[in-house]
PDB file of N, CA and C in Angstrom:
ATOM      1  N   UNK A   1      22.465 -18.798   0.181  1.00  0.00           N
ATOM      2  CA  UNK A   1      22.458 -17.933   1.346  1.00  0.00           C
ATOM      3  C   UNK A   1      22.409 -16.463   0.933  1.00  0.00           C
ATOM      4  N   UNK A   2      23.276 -15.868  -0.308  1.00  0.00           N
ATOM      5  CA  UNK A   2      23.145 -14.602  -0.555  1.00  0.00           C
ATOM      6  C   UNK A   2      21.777 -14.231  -1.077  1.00  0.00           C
ATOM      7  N   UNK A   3      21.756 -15.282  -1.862  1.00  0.00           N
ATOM      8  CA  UNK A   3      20.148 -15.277  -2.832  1.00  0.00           C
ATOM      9  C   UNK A   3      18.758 -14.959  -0.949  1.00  0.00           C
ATOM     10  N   UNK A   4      18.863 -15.595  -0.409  1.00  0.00           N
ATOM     11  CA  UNK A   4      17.665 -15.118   0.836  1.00  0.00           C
ATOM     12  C   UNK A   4      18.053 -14.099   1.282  1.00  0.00           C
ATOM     13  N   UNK A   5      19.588 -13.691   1.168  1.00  0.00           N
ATOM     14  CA  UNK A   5      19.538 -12.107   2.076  1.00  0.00           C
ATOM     15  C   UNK A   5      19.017 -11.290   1.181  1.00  0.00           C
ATOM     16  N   UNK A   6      19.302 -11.094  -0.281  1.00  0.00           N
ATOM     17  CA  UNK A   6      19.433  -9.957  -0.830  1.00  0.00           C
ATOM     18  C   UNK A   6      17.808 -10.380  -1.329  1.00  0.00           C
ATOM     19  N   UNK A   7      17.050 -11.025  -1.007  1.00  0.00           N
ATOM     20  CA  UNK A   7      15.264 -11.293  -1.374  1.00  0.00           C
ATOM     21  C   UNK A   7      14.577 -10.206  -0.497  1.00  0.00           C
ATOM     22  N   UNK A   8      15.007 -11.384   1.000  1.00  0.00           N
ATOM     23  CA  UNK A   8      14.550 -10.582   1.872  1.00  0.00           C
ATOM     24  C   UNK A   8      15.016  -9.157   1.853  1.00  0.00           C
ATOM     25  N   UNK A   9      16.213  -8.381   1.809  1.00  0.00           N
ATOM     26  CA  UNK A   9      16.253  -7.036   1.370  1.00  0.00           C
ATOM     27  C   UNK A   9      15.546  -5.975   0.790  1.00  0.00           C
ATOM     28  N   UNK A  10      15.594  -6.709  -0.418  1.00  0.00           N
ATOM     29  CA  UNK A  10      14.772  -5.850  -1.154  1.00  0.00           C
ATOM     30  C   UNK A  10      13.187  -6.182  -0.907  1.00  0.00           C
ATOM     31  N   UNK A  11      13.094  -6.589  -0.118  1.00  0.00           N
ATOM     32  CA  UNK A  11      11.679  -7.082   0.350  1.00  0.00           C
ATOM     33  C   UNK A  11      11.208  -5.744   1.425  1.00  0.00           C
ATOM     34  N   UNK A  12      11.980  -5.584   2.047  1.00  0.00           N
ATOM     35  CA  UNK A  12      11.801  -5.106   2.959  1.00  0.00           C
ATOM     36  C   UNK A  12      12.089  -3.442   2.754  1.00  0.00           C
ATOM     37  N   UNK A  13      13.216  -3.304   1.578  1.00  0.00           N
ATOM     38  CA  UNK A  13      13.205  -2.203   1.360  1.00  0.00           C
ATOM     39  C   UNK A  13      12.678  -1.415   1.189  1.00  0.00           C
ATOM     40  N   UNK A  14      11.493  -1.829   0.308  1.00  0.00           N
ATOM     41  CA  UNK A  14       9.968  -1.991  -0.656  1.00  0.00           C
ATOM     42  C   UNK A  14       9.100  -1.161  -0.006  1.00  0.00           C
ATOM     43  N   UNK A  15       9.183  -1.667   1.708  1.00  0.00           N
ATOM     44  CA  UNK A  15       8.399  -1.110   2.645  1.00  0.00           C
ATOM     45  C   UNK A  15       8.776   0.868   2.548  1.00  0.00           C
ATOM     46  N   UNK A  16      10.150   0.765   2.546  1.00  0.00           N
ATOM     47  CA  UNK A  16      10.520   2.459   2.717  1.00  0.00           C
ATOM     48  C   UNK A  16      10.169   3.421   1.234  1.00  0.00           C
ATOM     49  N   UNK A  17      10.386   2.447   0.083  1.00  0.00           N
ATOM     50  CA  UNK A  17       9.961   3.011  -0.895  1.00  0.00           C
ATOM     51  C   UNK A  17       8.725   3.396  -1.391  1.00  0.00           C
ATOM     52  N   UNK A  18       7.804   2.393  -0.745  1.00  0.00           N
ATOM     53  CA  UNK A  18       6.456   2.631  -0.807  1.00  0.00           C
ATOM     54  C   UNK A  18       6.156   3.443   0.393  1.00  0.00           C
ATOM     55  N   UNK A  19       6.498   3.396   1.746  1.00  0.00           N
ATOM     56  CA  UNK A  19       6.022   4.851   2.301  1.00  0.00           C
ATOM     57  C   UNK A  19       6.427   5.974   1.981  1.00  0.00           C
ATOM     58  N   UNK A  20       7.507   6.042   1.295  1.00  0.00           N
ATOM     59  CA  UNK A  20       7.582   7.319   1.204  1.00  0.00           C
ATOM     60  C   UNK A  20       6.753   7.661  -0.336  1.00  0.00           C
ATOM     61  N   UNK A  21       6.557   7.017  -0.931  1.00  0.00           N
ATOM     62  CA  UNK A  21       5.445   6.928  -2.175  1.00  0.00           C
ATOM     63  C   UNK A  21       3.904   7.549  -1.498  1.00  0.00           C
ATOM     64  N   UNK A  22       3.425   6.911  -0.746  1.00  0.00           N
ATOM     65  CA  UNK A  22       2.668   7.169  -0.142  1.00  0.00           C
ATOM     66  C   UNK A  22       2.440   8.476   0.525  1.00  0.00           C
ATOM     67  N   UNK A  23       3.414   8.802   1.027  1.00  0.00           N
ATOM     68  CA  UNK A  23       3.676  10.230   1.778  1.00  0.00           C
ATOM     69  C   UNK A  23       3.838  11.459   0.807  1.00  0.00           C
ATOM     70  N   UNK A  24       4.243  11.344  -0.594  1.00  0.00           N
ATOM     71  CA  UNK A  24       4.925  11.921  -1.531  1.00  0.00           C
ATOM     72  C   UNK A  24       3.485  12.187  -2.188  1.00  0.00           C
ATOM     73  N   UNK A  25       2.981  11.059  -1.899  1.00  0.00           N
ATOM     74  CA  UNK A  25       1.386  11.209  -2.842  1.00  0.00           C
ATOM     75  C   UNK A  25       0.386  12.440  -1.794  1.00  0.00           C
ATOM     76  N   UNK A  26       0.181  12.168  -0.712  1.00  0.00           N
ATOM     77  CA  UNK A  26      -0.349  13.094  -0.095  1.00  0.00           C
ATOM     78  C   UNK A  26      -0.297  14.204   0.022  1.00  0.00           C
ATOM     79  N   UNK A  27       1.083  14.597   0.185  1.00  0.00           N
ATOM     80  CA  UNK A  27       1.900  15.811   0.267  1.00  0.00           C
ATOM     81  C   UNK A  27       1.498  16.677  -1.275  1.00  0.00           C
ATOM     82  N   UNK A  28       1.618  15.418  -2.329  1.00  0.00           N
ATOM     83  CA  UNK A  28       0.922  16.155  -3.310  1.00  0.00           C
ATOM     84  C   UNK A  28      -0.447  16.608  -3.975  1.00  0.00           C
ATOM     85  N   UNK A  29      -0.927  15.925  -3.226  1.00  0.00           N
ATOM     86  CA  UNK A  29      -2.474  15.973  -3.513  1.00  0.00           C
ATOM     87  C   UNK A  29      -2.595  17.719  -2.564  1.00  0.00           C
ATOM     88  N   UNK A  30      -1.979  17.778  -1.767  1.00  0.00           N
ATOM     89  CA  UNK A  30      -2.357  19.036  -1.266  1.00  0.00           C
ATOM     90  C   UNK A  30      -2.466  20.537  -2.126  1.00  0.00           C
ATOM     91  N   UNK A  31      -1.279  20.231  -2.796  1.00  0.00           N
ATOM     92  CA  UNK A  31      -0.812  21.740  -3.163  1.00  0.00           C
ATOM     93  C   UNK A  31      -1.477  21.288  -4.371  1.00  0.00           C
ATOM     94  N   UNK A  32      -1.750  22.777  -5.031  1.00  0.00           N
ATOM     95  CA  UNK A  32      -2.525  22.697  -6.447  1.00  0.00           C
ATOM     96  C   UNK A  32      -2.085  21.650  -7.172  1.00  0.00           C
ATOM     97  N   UNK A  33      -3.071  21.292  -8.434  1.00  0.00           N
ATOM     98  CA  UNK A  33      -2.862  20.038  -8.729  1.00  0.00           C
ATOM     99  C   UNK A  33      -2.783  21.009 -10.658  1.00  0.00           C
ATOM    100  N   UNK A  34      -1.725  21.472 -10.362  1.00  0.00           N
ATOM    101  CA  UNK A  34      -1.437  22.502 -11.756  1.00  0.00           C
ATOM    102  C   UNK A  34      -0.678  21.279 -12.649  1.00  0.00           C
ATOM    103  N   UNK A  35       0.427  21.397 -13.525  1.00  0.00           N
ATOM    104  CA  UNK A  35       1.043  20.834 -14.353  1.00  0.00           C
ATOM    105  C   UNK A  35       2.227  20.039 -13.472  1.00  0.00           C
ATOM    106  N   UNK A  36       2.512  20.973 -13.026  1.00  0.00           N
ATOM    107  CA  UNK A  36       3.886  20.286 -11.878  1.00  0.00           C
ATOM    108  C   UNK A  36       3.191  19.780 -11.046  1.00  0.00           C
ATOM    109  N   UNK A  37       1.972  20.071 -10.073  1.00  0.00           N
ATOM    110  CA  UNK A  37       1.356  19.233  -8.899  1.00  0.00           C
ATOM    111  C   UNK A  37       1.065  18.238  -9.732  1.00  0.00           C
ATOM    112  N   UNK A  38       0.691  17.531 -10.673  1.00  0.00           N
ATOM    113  CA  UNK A  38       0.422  16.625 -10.986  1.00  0.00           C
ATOM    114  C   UNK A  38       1.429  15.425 -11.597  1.00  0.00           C
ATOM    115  N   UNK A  39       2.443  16.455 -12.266  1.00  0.00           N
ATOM    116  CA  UNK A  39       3.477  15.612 -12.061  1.00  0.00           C
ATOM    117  C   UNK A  39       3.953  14.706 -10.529  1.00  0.00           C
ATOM    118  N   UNK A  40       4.440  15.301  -9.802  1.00  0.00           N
ATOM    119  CA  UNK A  40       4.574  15.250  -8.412  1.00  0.00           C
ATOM    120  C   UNK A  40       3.638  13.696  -8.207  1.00  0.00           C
ATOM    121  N   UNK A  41       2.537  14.171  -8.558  1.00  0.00           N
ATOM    122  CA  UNK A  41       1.424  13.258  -7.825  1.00  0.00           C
ATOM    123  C   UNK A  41       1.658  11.937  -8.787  1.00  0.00           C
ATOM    124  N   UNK A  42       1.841  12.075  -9.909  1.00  0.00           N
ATOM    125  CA  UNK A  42       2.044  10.559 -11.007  1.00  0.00           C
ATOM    126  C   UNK A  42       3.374  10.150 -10.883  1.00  0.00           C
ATOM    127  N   UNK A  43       4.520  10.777 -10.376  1.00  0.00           N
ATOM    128  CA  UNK A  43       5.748  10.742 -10.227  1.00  0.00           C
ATOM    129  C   UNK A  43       5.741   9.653  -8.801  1.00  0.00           C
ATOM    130  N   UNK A  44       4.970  10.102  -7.630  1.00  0.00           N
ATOM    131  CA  UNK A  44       4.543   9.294  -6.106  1.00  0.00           C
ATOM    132  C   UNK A  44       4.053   7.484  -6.866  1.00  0.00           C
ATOM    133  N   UNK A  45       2.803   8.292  -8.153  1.00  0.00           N
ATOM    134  CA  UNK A  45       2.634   7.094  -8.011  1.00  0.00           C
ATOM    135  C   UNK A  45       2.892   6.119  -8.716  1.00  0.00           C
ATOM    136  N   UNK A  46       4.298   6.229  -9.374  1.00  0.00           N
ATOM    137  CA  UNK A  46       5.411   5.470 -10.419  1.00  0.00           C
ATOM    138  C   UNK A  46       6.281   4.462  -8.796  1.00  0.00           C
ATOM    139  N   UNK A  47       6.524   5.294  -8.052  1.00  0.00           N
ATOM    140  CA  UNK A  47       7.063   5.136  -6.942  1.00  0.00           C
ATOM    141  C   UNK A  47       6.600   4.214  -6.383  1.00  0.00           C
ATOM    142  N   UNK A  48       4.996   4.075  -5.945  1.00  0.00           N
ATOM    143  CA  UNK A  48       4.403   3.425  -5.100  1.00  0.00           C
ATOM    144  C   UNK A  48       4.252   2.120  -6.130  1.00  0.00           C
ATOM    145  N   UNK A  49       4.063   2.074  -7.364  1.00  0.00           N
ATOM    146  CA  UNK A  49       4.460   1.053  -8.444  1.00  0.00           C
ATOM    147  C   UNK A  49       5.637  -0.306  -8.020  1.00  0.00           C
ATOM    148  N   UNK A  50       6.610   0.780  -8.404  1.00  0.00           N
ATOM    149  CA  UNK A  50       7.889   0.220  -8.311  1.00  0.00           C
ATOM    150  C   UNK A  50       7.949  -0.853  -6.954  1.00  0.00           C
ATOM    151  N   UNK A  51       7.183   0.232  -5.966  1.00  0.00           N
ATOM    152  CA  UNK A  51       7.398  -0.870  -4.603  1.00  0.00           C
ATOM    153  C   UNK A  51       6.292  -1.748  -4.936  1.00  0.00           C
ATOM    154  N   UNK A  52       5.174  -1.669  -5.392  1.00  0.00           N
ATOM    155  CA  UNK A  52       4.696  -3.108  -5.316  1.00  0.00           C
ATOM    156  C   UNK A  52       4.985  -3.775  -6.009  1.00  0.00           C
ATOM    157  N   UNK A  53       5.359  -3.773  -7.152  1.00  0.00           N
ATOM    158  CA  UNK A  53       6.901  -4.631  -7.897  1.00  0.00           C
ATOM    159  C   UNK A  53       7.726  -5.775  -7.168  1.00  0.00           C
ATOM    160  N   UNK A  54       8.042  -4.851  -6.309  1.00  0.00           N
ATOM    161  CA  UNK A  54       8.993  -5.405  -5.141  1.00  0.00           C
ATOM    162  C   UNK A  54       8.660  -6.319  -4.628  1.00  0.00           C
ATOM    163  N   UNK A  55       7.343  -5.817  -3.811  1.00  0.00           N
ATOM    164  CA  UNK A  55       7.309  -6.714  -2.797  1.00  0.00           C
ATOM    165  C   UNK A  55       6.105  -7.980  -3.162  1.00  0.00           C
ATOM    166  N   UNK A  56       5.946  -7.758  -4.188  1.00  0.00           N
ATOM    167  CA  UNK A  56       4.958  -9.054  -4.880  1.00  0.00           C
ATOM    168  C   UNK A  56       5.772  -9.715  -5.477  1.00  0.00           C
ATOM    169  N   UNK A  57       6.785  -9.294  -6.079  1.00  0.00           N
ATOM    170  CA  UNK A  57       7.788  -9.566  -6.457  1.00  0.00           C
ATOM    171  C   UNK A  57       8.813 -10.638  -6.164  1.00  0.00           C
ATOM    172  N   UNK A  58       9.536 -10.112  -5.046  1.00  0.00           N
ATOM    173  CA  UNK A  58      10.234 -10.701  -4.217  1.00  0.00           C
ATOM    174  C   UNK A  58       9.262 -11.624  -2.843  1.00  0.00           C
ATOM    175  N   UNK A  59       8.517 -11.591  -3.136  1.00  0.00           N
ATOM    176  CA  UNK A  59       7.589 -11.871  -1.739  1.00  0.00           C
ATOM    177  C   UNK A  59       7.001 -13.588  -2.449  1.00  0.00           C
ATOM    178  N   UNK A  60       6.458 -13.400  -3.869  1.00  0.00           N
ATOM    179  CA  UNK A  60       6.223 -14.682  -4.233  1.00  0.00           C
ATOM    180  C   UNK A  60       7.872 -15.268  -4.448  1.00  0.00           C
ATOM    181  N   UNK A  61       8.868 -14.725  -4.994  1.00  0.00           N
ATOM    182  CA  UNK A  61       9.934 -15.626  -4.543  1.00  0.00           C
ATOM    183  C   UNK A  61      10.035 -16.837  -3.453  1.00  0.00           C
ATOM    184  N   UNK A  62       9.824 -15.772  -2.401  1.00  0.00           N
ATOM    185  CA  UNK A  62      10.346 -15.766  -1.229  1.00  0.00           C
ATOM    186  C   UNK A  62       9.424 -17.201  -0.567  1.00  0.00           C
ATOM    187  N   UNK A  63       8.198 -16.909  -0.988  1.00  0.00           N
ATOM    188  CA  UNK A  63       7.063 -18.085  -0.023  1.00  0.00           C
ATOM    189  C   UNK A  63       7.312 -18.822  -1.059  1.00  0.00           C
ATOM    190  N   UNK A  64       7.643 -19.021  -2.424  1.00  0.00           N
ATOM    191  CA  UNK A  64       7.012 -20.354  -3.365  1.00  0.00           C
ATOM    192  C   UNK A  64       8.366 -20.585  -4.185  1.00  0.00           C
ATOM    193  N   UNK A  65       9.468 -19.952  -3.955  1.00  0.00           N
ATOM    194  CA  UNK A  65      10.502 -20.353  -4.837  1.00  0.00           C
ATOM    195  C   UNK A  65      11.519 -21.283  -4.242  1.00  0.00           C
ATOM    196  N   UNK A  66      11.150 -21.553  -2.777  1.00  0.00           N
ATOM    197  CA  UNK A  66      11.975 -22.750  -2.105  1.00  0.00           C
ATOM    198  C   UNK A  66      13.549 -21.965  -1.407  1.00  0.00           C
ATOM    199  N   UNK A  67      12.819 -20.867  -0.736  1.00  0.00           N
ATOM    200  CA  UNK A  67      14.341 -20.201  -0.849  1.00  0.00           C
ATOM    201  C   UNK A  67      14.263 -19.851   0.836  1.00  0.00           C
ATOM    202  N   UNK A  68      12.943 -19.947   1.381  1.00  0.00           N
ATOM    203  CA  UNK A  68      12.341 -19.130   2.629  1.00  0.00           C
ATOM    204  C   UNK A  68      11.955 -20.163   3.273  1.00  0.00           C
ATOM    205  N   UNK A  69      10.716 -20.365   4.372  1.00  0.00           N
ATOM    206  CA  UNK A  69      10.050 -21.663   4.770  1.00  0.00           C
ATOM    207  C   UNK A  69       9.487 -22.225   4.234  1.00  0.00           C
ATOM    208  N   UNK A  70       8.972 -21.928   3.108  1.00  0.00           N
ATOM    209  CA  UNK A  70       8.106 -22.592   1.949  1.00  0.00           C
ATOM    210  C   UNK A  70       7.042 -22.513   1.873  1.00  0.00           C
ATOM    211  N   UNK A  71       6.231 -22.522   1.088  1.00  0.00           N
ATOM    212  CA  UNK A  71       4.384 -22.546   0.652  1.00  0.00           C
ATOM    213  C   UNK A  71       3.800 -23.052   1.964  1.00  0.00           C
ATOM    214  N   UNK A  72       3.986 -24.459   2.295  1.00  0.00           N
ATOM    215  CA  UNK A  72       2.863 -24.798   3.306  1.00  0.00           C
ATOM    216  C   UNK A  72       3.087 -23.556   4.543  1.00  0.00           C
ATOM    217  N   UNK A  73       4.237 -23.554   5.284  1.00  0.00           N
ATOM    218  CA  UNK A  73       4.828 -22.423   6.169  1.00  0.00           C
ATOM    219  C   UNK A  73       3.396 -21.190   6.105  1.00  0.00           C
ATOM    220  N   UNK A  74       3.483 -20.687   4.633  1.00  0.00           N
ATOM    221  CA  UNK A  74       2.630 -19.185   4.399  1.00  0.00           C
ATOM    222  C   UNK A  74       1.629 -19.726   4.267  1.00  0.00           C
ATOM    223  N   UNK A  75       1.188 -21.017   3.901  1.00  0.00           N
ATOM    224  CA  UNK A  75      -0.273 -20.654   3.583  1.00  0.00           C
ATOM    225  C   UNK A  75      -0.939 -20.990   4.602  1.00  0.00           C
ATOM    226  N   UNK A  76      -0.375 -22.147   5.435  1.00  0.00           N
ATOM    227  CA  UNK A  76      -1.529 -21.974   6.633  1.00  0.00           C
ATOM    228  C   UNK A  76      -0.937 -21.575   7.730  1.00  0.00           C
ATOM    229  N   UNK A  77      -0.847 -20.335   7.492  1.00  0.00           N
ATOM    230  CA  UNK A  77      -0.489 -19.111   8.875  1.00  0.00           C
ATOM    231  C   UNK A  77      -1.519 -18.091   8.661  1.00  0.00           C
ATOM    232  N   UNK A  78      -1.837 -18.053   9.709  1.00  0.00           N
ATOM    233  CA  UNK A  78      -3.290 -17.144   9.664  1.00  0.00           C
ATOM    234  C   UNK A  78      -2.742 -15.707   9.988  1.00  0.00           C
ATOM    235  N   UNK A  79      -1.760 -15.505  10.087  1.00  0.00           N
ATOM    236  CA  UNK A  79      -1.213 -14.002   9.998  1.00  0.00           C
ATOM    237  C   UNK A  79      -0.531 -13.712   8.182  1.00  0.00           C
ATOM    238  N   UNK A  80      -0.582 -14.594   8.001  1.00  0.00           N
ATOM    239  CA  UNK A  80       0.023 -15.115   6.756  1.00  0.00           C
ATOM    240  C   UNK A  80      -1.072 -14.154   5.768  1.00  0.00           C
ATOM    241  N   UNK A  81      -2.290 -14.538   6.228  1.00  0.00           N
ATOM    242  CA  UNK A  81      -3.680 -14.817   5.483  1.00  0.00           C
ATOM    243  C   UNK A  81      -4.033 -12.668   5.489  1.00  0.00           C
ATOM    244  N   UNK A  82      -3.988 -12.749   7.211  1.00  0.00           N
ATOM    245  CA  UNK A  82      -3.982 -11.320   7.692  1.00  0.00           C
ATOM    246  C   UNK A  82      -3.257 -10.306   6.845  1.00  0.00           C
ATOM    247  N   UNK A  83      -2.139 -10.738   6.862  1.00  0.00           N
ATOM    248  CA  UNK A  83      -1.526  -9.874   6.077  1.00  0.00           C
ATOM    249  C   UNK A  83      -1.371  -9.644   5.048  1.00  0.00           C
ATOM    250  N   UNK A  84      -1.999 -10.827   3.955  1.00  0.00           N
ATOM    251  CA  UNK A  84      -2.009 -10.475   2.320  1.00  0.00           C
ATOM    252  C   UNK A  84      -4.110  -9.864   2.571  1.00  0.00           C
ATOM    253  N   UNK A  85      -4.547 -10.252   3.373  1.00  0.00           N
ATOM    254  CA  UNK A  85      -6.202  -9.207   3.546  1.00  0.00           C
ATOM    255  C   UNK A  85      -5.731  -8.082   3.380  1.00  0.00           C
ATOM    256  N   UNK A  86      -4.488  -7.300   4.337  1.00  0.00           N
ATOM    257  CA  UNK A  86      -4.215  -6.036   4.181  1.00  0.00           C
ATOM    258  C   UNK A  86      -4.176  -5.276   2.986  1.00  0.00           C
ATOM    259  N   UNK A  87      -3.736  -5.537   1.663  1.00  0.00           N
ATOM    260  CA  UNK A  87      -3.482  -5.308   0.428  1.00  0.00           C
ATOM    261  C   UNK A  87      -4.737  -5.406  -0.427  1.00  0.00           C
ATOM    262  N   UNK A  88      -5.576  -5.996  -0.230  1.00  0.00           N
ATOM    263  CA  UNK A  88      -6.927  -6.267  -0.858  1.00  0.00           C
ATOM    264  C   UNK A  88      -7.747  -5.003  -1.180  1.00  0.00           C
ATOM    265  N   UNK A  89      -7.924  -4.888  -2.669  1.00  0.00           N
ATOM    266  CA  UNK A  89      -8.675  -3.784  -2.915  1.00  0.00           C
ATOM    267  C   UNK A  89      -9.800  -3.768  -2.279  1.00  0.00           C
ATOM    268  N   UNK A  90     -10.346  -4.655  -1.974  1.00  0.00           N
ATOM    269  CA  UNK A  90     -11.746  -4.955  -1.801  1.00  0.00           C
ATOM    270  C   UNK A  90     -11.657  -3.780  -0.108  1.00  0.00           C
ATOM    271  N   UNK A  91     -11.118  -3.993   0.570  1.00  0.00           N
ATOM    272  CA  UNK A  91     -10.523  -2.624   1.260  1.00  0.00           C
ATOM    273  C   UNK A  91     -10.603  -1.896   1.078  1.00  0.00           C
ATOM    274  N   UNK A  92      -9.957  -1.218   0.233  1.00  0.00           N
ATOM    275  CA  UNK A  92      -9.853  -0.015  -0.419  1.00  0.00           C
ATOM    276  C   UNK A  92     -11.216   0.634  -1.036  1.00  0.00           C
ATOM    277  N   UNK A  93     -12.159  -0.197  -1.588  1.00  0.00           N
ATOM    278  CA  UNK A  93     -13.344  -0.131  -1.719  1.00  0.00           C
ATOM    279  C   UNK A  93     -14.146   0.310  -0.827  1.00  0.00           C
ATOM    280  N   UNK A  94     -13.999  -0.251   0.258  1.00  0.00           N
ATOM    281  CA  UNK A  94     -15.095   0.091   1.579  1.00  0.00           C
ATOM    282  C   UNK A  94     -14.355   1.556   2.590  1.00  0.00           C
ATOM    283  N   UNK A  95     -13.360   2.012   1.918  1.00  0.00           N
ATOM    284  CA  UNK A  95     -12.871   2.902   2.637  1.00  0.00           C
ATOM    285  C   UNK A  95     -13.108   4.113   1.580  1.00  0.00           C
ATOM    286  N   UNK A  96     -13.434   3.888   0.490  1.00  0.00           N
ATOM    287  CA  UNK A  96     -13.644   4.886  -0.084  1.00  0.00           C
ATOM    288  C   UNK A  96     -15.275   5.388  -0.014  1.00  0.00           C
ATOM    289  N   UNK A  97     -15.850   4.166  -0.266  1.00  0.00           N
ATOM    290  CA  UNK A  97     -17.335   4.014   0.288  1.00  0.00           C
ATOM    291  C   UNK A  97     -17.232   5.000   1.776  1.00  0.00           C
ATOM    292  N   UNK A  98     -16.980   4.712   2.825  1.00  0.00           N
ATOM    293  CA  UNK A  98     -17.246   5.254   3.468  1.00  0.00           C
ATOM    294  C   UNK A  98     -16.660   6.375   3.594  1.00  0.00           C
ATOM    295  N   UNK A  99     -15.313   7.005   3.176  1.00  0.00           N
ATOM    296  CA  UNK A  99     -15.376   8.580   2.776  1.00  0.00           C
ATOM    297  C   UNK A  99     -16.402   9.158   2.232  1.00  0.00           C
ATOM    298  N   UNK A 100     -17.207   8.561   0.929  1.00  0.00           N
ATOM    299  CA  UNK A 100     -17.878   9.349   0.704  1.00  0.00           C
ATOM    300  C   UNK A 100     -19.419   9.501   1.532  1.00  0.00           C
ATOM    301  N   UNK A 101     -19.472   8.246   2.210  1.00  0.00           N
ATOM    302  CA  UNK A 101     -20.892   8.641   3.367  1.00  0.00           C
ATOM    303  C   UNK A 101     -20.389   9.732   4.386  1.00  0.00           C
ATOM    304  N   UNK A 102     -19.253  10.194   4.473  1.00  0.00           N
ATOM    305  CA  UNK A 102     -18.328  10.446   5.702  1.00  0.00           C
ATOM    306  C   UNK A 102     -18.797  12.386   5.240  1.00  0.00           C
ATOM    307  N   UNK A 103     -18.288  12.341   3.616  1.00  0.00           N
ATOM    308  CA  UNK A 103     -18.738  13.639   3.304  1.00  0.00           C
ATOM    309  C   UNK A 103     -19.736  13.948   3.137  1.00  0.00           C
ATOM    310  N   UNK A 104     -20.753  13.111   2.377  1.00  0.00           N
ATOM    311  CA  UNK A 104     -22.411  13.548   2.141  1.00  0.00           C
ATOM    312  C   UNK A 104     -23.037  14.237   3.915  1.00  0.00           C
ATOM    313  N   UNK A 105     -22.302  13.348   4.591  1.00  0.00           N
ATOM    314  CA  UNK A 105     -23.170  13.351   6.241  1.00  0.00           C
ATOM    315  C   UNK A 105     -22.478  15.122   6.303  1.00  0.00           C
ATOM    316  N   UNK A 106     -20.998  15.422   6.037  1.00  0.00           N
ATOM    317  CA  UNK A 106     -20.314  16.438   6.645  1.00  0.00           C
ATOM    318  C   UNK A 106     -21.703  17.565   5.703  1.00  0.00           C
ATOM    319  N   UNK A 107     -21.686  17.417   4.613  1.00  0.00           N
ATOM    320  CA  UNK A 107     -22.277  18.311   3.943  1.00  0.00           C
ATOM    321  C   UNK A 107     -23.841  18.742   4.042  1.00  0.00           C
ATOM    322  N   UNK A 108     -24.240  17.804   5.271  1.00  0.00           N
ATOM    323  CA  UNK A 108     -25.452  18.080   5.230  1.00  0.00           C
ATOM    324  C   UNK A 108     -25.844  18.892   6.646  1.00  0.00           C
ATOM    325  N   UNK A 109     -24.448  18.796   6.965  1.00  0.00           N
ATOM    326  CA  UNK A 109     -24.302  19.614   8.925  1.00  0.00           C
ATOM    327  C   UNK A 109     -24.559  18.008   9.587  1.00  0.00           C
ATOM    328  N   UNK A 110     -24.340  16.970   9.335  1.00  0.00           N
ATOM    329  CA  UNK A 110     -23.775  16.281  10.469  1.00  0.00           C
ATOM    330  C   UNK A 110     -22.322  16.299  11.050  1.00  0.00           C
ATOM    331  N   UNK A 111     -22.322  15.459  12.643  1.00  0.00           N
ATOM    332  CA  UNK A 111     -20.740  15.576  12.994  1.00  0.00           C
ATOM    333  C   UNK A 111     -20.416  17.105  13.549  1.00  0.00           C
ATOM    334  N   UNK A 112     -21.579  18.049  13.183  1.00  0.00           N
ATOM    335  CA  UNK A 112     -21.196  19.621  14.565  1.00  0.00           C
ATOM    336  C   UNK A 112     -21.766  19.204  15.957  1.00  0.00           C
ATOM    337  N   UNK A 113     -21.021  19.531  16.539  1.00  0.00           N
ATOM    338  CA  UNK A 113     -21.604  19.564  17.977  1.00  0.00           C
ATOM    339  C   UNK A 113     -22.980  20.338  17.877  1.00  0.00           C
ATOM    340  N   UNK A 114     -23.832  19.909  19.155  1.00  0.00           N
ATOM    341  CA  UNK A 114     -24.849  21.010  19.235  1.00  0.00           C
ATOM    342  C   UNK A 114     -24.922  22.050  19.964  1.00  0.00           C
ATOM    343  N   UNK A 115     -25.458  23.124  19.056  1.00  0.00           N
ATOM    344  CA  UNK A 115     -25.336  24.074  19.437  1.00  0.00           C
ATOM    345  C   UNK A 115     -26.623  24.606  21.065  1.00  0.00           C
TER     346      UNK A 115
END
């Protein structure tokens, strides 16, 4: 019983450590990216580390170590499915992709109203 609280815990904790990783990273990307801005910025992303540590961590515990509802439970739950899509670089890929169509278009004068 302690062993599922303190899983789920730090499971969930994971979530606050990594947003604020996240937030810490942005915040730094802003200000010059000198010796200290860059610290700052590798420091966020030791942070954002640590939480996925966590929650891959504690998360395969949790579905496959017999401690939670168990494997079948996660695997055929289609929110189950949804929500490990969320994490998928392959994401992250197509969002960067399209930043950069997002800027080529800005840089060429698309996206102004007309004049």
């Amino acid at each position: 019983m302690t062993i599922r609280w303190l899983l789920a815990a730090f499971h969930l904790l994971a979530l606050g450590v990594g947003l604020g990783a996240v937030w810490a990273r942005g915040r730094g990307l802003q200000a010059p990216l000198d010796v200290s801005g860059l610290r700052r910025v590798f420091s966020a992303d030791t942070w954002w580390g640590v939480a996925a540590f966590l929650w891959i961590g504690t998360g395969l515990v949790r579905a496959f170590g017999g401690f939670e509802k168990g494997s079948f439970y996660y695997l055929h739950n289609y929110l189950f499915w949804a929500k490990m899509g969320l994490r998928i670089s392959f994401v992250q890929v197509v969002l960067v992709v399209l930043m950069v169509l997002a800027a080529t278009a800005m840089a060429r004068g698309y996206g102004m109203p007309a004049r």
